[in-house]
PDB file of N, CA and C in Angstrom:
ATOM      1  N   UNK A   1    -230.627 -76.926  58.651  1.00  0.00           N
ATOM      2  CA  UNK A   1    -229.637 -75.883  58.456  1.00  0.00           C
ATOM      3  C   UNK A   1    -229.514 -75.093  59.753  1.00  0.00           C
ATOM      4  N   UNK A   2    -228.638 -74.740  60.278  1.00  0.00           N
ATOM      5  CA  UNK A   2    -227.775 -73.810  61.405  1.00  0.00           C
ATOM      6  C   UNK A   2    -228.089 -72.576  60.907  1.00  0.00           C
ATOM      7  N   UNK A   3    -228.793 -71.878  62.166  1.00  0.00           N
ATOM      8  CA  UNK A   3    -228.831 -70.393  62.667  1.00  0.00           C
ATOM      9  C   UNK A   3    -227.811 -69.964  61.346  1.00  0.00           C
ATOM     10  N   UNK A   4    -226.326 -70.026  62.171  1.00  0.00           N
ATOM     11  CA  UNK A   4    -225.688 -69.131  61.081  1.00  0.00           C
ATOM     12  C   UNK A   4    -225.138 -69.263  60.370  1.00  0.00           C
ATOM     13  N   UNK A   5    -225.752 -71.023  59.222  1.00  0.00           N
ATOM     14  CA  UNK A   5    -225.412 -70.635  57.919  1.00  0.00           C
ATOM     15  C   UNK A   5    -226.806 -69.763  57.082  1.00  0.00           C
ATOM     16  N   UNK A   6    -227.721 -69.916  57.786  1.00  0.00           N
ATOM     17  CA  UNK A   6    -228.709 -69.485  57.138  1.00  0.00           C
ATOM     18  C   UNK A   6    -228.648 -68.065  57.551  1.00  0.00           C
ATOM     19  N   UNK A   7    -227.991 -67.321  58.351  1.00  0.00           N
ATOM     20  CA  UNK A   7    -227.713 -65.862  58.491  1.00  0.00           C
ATOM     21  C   UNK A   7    -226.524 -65.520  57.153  1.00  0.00           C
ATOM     22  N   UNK A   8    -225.856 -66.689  56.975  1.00  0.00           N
ATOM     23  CA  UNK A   8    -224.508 -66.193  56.178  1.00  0.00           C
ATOM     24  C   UNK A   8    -225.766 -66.181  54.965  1.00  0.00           C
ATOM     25  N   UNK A   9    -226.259 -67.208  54.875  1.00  0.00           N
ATOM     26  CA  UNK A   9    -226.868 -66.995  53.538  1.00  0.00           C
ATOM     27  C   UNK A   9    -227.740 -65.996  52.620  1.00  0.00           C
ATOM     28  N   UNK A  10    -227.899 -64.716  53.329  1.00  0.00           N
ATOM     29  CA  UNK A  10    -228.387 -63.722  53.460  1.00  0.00           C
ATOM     30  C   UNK A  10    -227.857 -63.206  52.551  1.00  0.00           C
ATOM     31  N   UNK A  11    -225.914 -63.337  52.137  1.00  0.00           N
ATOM     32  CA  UNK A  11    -225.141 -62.474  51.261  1.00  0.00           C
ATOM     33  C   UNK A  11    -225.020 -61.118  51.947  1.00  0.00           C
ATOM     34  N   UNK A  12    -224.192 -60.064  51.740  1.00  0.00           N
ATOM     35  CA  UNK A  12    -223.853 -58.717  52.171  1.00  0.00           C
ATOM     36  C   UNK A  12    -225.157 -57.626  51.916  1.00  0.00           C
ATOM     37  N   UNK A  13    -225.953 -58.043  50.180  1.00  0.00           N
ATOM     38  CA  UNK A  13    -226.395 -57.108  49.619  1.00  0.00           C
ATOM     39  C   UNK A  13    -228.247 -57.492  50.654  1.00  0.00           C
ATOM     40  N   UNK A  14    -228.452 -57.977  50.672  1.00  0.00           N
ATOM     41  CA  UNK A  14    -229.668 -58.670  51.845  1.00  0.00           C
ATOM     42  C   UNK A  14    -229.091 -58.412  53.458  1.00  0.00           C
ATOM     43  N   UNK A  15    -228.400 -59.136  53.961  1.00  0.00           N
ATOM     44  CA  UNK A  15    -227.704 -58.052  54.869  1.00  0.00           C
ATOM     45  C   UNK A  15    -228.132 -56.708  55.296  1.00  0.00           C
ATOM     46  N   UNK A  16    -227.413 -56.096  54.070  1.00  0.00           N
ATOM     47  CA  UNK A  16    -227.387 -54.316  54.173  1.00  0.00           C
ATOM     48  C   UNK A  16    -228.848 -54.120  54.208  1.00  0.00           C
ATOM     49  N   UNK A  17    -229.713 -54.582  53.694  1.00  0.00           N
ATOM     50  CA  UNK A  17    -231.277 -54.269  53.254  1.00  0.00           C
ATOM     51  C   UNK A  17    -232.269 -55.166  54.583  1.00  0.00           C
ATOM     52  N   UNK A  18    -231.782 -55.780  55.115  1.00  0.00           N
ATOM     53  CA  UNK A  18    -232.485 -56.986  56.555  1.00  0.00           C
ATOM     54  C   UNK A  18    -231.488 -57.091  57.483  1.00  0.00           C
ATOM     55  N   UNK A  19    -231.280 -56.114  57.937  1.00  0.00           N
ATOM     56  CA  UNK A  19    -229.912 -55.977  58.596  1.00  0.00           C
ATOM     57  C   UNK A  19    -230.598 -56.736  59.994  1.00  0.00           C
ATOM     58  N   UNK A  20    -231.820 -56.097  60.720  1.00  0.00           N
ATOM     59  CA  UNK A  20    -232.944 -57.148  61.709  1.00  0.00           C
ATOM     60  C   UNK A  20    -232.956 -58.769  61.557  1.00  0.00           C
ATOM     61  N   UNK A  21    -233.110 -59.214  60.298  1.00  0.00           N
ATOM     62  CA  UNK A  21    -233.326 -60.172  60.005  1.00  0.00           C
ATOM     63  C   UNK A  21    -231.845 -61.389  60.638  1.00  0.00           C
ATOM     64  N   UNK A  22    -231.037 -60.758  59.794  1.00  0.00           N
ATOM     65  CA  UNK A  22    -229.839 -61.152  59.771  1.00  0.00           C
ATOM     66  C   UNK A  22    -229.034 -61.222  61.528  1.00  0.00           C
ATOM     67  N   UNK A  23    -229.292 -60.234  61.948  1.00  0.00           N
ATOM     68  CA  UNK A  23    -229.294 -60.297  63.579  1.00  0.00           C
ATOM     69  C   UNK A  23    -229.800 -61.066  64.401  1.00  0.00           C
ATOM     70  N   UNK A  24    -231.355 -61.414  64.257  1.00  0.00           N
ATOM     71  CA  UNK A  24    -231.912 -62.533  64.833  1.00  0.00           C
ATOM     72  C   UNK A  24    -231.399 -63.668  64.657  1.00  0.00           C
ATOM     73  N   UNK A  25    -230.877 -63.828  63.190  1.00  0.00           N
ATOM     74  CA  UNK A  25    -230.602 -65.491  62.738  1.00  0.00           C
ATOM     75  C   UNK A  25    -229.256 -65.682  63.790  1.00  0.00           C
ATOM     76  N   UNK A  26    -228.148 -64.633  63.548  1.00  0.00           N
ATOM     77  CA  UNK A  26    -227.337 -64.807  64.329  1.00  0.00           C
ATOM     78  C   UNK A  26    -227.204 -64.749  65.943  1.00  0.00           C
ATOM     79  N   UNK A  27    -228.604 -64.003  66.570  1.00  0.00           N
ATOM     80  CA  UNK A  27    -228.630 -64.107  67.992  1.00  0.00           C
ATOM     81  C   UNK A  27    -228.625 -65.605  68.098  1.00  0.00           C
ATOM     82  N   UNK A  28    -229.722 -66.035  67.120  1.00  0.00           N
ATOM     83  CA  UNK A  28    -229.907 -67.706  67.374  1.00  0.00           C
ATOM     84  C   UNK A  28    -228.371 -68.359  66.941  1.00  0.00           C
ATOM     85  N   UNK A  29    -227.939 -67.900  66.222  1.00  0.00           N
ATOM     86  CA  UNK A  29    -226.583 -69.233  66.485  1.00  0.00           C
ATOM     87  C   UNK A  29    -225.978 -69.086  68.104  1.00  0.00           C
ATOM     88  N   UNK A  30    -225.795 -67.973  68.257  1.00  0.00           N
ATOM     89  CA  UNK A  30    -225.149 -67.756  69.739  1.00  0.00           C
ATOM     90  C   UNK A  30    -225.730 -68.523  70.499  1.00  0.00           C
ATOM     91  N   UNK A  31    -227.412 -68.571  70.725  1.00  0.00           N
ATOM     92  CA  UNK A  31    -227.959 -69.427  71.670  1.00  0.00           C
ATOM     93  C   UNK A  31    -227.283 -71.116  71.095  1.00  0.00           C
ATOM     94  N   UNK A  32    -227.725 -71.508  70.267  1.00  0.00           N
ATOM     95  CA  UNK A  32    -227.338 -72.790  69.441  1.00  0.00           C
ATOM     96  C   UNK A  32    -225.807 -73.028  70.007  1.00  0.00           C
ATOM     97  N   UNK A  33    -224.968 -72.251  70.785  1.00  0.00           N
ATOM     98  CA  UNK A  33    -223.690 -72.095  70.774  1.00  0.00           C
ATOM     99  C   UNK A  33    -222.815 -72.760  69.541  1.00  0.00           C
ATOM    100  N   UNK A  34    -223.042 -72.336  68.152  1.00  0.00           N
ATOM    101  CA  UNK A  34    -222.460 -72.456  66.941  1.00  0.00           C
ATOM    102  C   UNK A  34    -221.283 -72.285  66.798  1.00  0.00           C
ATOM    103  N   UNK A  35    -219.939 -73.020  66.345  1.00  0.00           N
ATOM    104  CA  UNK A  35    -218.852 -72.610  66.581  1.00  0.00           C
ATOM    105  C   UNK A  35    -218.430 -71.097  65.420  1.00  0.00           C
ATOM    106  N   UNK A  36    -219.506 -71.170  64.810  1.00  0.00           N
ATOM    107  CA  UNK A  36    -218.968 -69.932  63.939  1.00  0.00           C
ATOM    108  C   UNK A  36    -219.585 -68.865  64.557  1.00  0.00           C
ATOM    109  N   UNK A  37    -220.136 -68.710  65.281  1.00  0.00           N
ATOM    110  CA  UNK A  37    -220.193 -67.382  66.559  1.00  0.00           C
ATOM    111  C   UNK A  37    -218.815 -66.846  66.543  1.00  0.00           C
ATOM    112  N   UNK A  38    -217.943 -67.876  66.899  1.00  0.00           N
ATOM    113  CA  UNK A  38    -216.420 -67.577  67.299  1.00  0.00           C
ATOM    114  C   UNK A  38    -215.574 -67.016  66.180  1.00  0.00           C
ATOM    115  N   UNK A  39    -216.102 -66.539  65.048  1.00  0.00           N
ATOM    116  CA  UNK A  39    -215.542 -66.312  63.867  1.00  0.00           C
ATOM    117  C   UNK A  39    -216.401 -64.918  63.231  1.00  0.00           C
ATOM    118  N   UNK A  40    -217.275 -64.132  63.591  1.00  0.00           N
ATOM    119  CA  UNK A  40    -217.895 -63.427  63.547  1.00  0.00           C
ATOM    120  C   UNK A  40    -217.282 -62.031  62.918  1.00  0.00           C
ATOM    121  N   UNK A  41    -216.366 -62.058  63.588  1.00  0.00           N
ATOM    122  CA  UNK A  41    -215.212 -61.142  63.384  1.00  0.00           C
ATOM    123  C   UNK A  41    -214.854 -61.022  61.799  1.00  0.00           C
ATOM    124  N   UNK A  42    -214.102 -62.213  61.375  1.00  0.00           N
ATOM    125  CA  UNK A  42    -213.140 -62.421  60.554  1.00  0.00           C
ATOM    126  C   UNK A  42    -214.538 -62.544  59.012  1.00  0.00           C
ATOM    127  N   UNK A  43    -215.516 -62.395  59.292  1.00  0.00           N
ATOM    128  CA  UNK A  43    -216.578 -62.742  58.300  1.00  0.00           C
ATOM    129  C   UNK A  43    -216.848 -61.517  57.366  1.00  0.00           C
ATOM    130  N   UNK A  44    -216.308 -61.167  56.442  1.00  0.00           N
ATOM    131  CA  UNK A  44    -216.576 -59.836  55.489  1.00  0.00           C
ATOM    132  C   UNK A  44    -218.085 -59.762  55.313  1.00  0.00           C
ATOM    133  N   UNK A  45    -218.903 -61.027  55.213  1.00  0.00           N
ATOM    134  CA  UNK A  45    -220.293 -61.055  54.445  1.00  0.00           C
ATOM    135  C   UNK A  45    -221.122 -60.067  56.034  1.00  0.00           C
ATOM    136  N   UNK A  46    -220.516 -59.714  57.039  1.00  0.00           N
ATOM    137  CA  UNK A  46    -221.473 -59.271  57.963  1.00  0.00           C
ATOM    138  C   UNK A  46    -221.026 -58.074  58.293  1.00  0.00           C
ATOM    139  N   UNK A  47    -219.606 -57.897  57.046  1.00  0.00           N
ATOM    140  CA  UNK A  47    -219.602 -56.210  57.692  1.00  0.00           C
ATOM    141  C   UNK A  47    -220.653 -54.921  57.872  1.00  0.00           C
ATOM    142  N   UNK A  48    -221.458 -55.106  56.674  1.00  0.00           N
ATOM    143  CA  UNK A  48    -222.685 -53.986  57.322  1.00  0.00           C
ATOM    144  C   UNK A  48    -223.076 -54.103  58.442  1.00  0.00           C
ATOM    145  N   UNK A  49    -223.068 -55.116  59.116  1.00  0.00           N
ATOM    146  CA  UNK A  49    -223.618 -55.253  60.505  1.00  0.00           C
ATOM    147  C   UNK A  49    -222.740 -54.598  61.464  1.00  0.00           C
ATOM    148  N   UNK A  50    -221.657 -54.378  61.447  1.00  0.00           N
ATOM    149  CA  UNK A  50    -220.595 -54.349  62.206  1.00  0.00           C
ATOM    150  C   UNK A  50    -220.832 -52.829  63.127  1.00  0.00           C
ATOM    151  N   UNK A  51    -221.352 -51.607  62.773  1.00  0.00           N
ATOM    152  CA  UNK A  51    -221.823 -50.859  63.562  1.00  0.00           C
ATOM    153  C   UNK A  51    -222.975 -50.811  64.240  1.00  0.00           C
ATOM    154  N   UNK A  52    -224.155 -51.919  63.826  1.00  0.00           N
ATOM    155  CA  UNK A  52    -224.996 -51.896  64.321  1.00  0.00           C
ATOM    156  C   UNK A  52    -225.204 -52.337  66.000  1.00  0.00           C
ATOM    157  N   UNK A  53    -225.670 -51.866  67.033  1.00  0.00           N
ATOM    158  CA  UNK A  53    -225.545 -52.086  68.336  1.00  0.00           C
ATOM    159  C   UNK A  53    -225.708 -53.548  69.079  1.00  0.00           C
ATOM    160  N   UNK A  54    -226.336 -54.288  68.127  1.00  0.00           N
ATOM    161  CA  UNK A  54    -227.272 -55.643  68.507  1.00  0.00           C
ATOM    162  C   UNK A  54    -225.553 -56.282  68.026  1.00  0.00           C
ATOM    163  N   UNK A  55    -225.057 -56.289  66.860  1.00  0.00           N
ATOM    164  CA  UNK A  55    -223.935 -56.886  66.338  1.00  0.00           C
ATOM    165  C   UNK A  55    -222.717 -56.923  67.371  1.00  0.00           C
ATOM    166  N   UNK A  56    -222.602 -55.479  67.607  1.00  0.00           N
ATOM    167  CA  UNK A  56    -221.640 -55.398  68.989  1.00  0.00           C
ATOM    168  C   UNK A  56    -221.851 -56.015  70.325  1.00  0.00           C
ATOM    169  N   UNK A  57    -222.980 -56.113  70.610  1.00  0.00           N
ATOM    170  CA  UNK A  57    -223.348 -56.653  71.968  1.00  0.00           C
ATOM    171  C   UNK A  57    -223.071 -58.317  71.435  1.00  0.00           C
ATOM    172  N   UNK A  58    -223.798 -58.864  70.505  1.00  0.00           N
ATOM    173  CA  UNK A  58    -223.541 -60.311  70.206  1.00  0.00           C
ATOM    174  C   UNK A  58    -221.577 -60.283  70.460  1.00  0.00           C
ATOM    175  N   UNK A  59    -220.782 -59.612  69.785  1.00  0.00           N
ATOM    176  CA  UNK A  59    -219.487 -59.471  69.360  1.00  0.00           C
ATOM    177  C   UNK A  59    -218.732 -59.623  71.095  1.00  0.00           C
ATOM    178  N   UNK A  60    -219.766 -59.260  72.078  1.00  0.00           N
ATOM    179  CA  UNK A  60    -218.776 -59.077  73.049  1.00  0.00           C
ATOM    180  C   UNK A  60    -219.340 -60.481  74.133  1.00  0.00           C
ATOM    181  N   UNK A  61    -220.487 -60.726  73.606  1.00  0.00           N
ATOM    182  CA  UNK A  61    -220.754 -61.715  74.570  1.00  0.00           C
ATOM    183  C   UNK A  61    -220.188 -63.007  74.420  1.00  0.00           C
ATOM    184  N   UNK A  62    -219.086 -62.905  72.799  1.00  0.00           N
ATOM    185  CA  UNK A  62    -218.484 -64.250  71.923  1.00  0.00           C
ATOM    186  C   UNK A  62    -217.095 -64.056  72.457  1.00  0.00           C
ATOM    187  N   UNK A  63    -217.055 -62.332  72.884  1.00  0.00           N
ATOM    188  CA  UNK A  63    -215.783 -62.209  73.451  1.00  0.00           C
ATOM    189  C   UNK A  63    -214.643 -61.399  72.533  1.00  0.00           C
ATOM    190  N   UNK A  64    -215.529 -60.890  70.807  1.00  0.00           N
ATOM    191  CA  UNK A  64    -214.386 -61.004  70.126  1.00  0.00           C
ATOM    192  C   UNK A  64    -214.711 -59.326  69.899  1.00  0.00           C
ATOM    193  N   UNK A  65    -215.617 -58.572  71.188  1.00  0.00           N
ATOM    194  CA  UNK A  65    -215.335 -57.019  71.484  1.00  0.00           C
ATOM    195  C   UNK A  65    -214.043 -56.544  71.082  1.00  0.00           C
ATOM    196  N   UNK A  66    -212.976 -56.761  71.489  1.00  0.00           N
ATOM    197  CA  UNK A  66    -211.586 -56.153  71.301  1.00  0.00           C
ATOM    198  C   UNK A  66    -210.823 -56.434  70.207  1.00  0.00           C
TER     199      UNK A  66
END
């Protein structure tokens, strides 16, 4: 299984509660260069993440900052 299906698999409500957890899995897809890095954005299941600082920095290094 891939970095970030096993980050998606977390669900929102795990997520919100391993918000760390869920970050690592997804630093590792980025390394993995996963094509769903590139979709990060458009993913509702990671909105809790979405203010977190680690999320933004991943968000800009995929490019999808803006």
């Amino acid at each position: 299984m891939k970095s970030c299906e096993i980050a998606l698999e977390t669900k929102s409500d795990t997520v919100t509660t391993k918000k760390g957890t869920a970050l690592d899995w997804l630093e590792k897809c980025y390394v993995e260069q996963d094509w769903y890095c590139w979709d990060l954005k458009g993913q509702a299941v990671f909105d809790p993440l979405r203010t977190e600082p680690r999320f933004q920095a991943l968000l800009k290094k995929v490019g999808l900052d803006k």
